[in-house]
Protein backbone atom coordinates (compact mmCIF):
# COMPACT_ATOMS: atom_id res chain seq x y z
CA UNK A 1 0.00 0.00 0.00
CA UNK A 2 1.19 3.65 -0.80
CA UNK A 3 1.57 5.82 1.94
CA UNK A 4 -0.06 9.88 1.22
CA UNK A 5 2.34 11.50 -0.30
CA UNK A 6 1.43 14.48 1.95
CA UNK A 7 2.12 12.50 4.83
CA UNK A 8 5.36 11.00 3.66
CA UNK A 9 6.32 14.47 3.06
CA UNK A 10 5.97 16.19 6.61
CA UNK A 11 8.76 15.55 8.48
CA UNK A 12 8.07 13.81 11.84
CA UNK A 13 6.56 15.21 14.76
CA UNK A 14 5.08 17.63 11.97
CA UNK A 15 1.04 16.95 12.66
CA UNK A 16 -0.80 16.01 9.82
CA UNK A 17 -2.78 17.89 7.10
CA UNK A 18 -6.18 16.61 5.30
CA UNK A 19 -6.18 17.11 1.70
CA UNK A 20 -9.78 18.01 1.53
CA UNK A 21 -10.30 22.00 1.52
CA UNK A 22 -10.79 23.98 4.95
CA UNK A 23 -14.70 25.04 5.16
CA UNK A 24 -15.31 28.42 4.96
CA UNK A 25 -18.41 29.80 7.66
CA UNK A 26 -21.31 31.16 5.55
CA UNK A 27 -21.28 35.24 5.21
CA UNK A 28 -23.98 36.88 5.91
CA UNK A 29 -26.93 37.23 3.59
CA UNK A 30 -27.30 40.43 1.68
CA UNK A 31 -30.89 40.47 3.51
CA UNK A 32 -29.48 40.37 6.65
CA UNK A 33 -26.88 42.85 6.26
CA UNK A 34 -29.51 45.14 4.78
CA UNK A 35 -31.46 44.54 7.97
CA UNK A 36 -28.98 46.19 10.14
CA UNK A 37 -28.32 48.86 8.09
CA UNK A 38 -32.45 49.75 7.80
CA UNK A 39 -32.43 49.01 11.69
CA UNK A 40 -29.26 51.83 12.61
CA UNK A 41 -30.93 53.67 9.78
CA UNK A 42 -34.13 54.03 11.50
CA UNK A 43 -32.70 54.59 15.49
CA UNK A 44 -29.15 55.75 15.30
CA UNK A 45 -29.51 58.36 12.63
CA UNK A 46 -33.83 58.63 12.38
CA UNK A 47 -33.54 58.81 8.61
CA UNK A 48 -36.71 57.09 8.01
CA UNK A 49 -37.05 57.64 4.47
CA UNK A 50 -33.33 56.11 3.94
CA UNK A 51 -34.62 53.37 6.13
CA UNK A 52 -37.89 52.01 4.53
CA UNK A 53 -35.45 52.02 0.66
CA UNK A 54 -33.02 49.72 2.53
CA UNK A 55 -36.07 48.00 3.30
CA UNK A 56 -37.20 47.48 -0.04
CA UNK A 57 -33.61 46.57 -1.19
CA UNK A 58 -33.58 43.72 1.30
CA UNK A 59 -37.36 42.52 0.05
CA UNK A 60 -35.71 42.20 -3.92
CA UNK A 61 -32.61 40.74 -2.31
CA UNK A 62 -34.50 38.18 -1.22
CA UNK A 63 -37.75 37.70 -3.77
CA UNK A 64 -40.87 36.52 -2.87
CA UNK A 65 -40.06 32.54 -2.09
CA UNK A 66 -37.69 31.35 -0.03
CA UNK A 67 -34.12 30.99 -0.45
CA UNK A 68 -32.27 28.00 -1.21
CA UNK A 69 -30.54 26.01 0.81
CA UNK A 70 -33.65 25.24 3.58
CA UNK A 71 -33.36 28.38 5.18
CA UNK A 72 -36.77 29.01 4.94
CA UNK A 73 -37.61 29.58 8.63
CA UNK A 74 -34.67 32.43 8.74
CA UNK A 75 -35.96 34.38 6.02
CA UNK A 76 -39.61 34.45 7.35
CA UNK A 77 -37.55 36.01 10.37
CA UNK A 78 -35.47 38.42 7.83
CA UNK A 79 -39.16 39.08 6.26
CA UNK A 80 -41.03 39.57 9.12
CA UNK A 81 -38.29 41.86 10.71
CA UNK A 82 -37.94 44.18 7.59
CA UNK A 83 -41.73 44.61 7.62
CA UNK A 84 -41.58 45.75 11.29
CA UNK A 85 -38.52 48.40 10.12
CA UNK A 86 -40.66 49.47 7.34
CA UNK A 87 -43.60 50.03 9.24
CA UNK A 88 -42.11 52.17 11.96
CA UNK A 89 -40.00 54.20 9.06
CA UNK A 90 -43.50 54.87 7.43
CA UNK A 91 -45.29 55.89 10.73
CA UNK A 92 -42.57 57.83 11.67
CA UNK A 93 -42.68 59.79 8.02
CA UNK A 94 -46.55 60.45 8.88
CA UNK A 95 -47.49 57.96 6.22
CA UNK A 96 -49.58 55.36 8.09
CA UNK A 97 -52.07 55.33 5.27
CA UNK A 98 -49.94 53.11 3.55
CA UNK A 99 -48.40 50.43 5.41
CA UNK A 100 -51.39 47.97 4.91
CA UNK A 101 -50.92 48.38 0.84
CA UNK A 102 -46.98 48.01 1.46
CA UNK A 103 -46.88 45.12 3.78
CA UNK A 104 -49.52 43.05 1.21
CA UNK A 105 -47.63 44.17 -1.73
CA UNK A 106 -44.78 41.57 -0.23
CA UNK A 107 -47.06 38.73 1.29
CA UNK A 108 -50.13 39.41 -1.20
CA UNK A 109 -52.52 37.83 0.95
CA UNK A 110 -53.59 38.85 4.18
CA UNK A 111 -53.77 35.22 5.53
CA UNK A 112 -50.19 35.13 4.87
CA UNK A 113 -49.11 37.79 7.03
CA UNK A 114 -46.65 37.11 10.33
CA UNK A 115 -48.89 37.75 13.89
CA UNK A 116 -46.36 40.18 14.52
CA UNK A 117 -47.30 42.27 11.67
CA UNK A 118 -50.95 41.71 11.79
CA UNK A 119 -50.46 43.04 15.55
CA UNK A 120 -48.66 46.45 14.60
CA UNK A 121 -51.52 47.22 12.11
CA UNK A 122 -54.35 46.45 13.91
CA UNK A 123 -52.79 48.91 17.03
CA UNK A 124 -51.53 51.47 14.36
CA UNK A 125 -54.36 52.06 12.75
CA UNK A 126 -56.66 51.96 16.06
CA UNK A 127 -54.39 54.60 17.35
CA UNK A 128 -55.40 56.44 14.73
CA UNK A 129 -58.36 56.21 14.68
CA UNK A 130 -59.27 53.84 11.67
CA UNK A 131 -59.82 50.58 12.64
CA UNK A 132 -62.06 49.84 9.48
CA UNK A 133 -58.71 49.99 7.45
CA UNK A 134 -57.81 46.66 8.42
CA UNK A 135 -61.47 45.36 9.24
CA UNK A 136 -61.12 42.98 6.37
CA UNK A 137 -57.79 41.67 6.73
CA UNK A 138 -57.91 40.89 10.34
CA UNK A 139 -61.38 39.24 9.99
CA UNK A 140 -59.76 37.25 6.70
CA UNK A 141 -55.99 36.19 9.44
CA UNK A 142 -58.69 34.80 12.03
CA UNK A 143 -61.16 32.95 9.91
CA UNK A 144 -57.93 30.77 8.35
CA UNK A 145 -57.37 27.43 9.66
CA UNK A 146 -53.65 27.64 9.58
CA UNK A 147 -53.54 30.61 11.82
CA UNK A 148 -55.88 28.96 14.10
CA UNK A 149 -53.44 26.50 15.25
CA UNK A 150 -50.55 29.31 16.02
CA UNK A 151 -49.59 30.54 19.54
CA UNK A 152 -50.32 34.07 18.86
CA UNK A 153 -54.09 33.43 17.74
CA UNK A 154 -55.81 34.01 21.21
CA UNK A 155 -54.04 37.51 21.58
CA UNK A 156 -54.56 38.46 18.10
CA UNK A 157 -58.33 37.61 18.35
CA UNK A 158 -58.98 39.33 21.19
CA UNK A 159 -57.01 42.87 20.39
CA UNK A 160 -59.17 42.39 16.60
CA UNK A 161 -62.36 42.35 18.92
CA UNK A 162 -61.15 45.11 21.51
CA UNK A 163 -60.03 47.21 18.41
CA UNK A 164 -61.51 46.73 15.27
CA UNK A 165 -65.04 45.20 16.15
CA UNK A 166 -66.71 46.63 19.21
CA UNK A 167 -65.20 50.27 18.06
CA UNK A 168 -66.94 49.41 14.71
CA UNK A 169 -70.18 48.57 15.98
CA UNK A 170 -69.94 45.19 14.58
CA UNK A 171 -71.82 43.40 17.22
CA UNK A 172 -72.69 40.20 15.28
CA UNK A 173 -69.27 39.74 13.79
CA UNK A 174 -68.01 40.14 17.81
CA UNK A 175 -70.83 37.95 19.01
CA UNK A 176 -69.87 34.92 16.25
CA UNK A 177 -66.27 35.38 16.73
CA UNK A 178 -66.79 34.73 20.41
CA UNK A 179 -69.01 32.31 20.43
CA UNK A 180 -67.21 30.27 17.43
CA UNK A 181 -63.88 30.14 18.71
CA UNK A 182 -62.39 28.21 21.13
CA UNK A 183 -59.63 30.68 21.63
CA UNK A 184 -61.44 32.75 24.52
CA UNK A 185 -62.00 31.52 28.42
CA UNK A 186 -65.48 31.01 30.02
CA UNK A 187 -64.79 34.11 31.79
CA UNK A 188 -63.66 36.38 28.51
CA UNK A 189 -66.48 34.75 26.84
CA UNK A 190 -69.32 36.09 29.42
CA UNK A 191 -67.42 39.49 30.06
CA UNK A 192 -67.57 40.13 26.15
CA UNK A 193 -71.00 39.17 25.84
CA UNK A 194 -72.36 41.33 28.70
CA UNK A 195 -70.14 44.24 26.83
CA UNK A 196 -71.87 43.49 23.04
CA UNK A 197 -75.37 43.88 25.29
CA UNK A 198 -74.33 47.13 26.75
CA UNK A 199 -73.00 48.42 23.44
CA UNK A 200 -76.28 46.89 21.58
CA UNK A 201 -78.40 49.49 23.97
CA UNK A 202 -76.78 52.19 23.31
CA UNK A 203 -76.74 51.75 19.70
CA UNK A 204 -80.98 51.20 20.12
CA UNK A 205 -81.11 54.66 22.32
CA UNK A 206 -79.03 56.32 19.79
CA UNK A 207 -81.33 55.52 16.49
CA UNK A 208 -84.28 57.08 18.50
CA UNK A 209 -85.04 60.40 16.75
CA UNK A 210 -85.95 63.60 18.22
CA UNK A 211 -89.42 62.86 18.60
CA UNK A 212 -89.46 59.28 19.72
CA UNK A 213 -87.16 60.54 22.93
CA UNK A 214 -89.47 63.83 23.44
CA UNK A 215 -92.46 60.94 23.64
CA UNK A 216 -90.55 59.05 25.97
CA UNK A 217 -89.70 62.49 27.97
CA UNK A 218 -93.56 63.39 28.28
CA UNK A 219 -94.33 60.07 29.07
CA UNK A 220 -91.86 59.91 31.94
CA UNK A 221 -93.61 62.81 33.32
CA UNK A 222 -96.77 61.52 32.64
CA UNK A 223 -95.90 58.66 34.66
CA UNK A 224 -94.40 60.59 37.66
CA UNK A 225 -97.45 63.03 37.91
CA UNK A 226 -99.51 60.25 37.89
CA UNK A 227 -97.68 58.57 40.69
CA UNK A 228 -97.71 62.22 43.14
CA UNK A 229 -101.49 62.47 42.74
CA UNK A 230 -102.22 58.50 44.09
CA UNK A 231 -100.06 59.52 46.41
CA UNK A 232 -101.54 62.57 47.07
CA UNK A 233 -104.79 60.50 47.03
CA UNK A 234 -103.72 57.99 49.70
CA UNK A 235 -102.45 60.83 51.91
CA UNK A 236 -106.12 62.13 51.79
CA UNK A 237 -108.05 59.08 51.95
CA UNK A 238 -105.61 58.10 55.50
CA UNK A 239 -106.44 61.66 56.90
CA UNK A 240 -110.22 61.82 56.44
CA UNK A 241 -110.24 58.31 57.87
CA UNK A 242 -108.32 59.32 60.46
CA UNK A 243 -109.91 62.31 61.07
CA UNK A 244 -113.49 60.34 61.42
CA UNK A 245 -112.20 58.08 63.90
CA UNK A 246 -111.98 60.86 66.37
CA UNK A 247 -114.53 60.95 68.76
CA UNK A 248 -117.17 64.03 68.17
CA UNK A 249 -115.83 65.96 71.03
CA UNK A 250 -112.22 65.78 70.54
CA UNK A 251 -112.72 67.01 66.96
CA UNK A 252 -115.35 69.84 67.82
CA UNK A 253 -112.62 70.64 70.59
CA UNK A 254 -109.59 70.65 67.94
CA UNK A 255 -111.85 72.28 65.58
CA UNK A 256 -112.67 75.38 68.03
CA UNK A 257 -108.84 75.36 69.22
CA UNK A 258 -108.14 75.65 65.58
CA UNK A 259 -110.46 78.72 65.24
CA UNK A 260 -109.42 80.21 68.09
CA UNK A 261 -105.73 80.35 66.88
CA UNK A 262 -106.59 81.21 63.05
CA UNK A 263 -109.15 84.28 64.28
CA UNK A 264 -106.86 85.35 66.74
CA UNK A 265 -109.63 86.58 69.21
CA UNK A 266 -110.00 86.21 73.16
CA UNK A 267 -112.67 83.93 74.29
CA UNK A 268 -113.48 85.90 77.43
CA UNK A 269 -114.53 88.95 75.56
CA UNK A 270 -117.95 89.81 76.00
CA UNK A 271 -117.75 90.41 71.77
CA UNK A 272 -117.12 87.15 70.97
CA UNK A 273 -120.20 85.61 72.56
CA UNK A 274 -122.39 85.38 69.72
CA UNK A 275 -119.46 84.27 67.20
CA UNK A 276 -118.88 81.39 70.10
CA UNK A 277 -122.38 80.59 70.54
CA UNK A 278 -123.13 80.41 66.15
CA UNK A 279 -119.79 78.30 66.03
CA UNK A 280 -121.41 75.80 68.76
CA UNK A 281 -125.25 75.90 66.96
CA UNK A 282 -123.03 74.77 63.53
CA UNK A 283 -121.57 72.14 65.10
CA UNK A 284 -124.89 70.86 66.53
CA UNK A 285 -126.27 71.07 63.19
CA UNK A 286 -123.41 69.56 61.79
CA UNK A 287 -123.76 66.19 64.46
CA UNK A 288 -127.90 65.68 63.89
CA UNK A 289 -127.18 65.55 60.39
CA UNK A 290 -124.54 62.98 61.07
CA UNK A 291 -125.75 60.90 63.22
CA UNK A 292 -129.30 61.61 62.78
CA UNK A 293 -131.04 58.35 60.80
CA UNK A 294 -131.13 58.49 57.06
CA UNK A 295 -135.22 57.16 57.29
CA UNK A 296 -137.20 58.68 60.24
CA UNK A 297 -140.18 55.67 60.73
CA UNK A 298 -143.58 56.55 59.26
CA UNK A 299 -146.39 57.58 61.41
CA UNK A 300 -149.85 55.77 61.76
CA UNK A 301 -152.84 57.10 62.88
């Protein structure tokens, strides 16, 4: 057997050499170093505009499929990052309009999109006050089976129904997403419902026009005007009864006291005899007609 001709070669104690090449480590993808430079771009030197065209660089760097090799779960990361780059870059530059159009331009479907990115433009454009911009592709993420499976799927459904639905009015789209998906607790479930109730009032007292809550005004008065005069009625009704226990003395008594202190005159006075003596022949009048029989008997010869 020939010996290697390399190792023959090497004089001893010399250690030995493999004639297959050294292996060079991988550089770094042009993606990747785009990354970073859209990343120090956007907080080292805030030139935003600079920022979201390294952006776009890095998206043609790396096309639309994935790279070879079977690196296909580190350019989803690379992808997913430079979204999140371009996205600040474009809020930053006041153009928030258009980061749903230039995230879909890259992933062309909304069911496609990362949970990361879905998140950061369903809070963008609910901070500003839009949430019907990405009614559509939120509602399109959540209804996909894929996505249904993923981690992030609870959190996402539930900021899509704090954010986008409930602001939006969209009770029955809330109501079915909560109902249909397993992703909320017993507890979220009820609290969610009880809110969609509450917001479902509302909505009913605010389609009542001018006249239908002028109606309900008057008949709210109605109502209370009609409950002061039974009371008013009952109040009566107990003091006349009240007033007809009383034996006849005690009431002609309180009745003269009450006289006495309204006319303001002295009793012992020879002057007020004959007002005294009138006051006590209406009173006797007053008790035979009272307590006098309502049928005197007939006579017979």
């Amino acid at each position: 057997m020939s010996a290697d001709p390399a190792a023959a070669a090497a004089p001893p104690g010399a250690p030995l050499q493999s004639r297959e090449p050294p292996r060079v480590a991988p550089a770094p993808s042009a993606a990747v170093e785009l990354l970073e430079e859209a990343a120090d771009l956007l907080v080292l030197r805030r030139d935003f505009r600079a920022a979201l065209r390294t952006c776009e660089r890095a998206w043609q760097s790396l096309g639309h499929g994935a790279p070879p090799g079977g690196a296909a779960g580190s350019s989803s990361e690379v992808k997913c990052s430079l979204c999140v780059v371009g996205i600040q870059a474009l809020a930053e530059m006041d153009r928030w309009q258009q980061v749903l159009s230039w995230v879909l331009q890259y992933y062309q479907v909304p069911e496609k999109l990362p949970p990361k990115v879905l998140e950061l433009c369903v809070l963008l454009y609910s901070k500003m006050q839009e949430p019907g911009a990405v009614l559509e592709v939120a509602s399109a993420w959540l209804q996909d089976t894929d996505n249904q499976g993923l981690p992030e799927y609870r959190a996402l459904a539930a900021l899509h129904l704090q954010r986008v639905l409930l602001p939006l009015g969209c009770l029955s789209e809330a109501e079915e997403l909560v109902m249909g998906s397993a992703a909320f607790s017993e507890e979220q479930r009820l609290g969610t419902l009880q809110a969609i109730s509450t917001a479902r009032q509302q909505q009913k007292h605010e389609r009542l026009g001018p006249e239908d809550q002028k109606l309900n005004q008057e008949g709210s008065f109605s109502h209370k005007l009609l409950s002061l005069l039974m009371l008013l009625r009952r109040l009566w009704d107990s003091a006349v009864s009240h007033f007809l226990s009383l034996p006849f003395k005690k009431s002609l008594l309180a009745a003269l006291i009450l006289c006495l202190l309204v006319v303001k005159f002295d009793p012992a006075s020879p002057s007020s005899l004959p007002f005294i003596c009138k006051l006590a022949q209406t009173f006797h009048w007053m008790r035979v007609a009272v307590f006098s029989p309502l049928h005197q008997p007939c006579a017979h010869d």
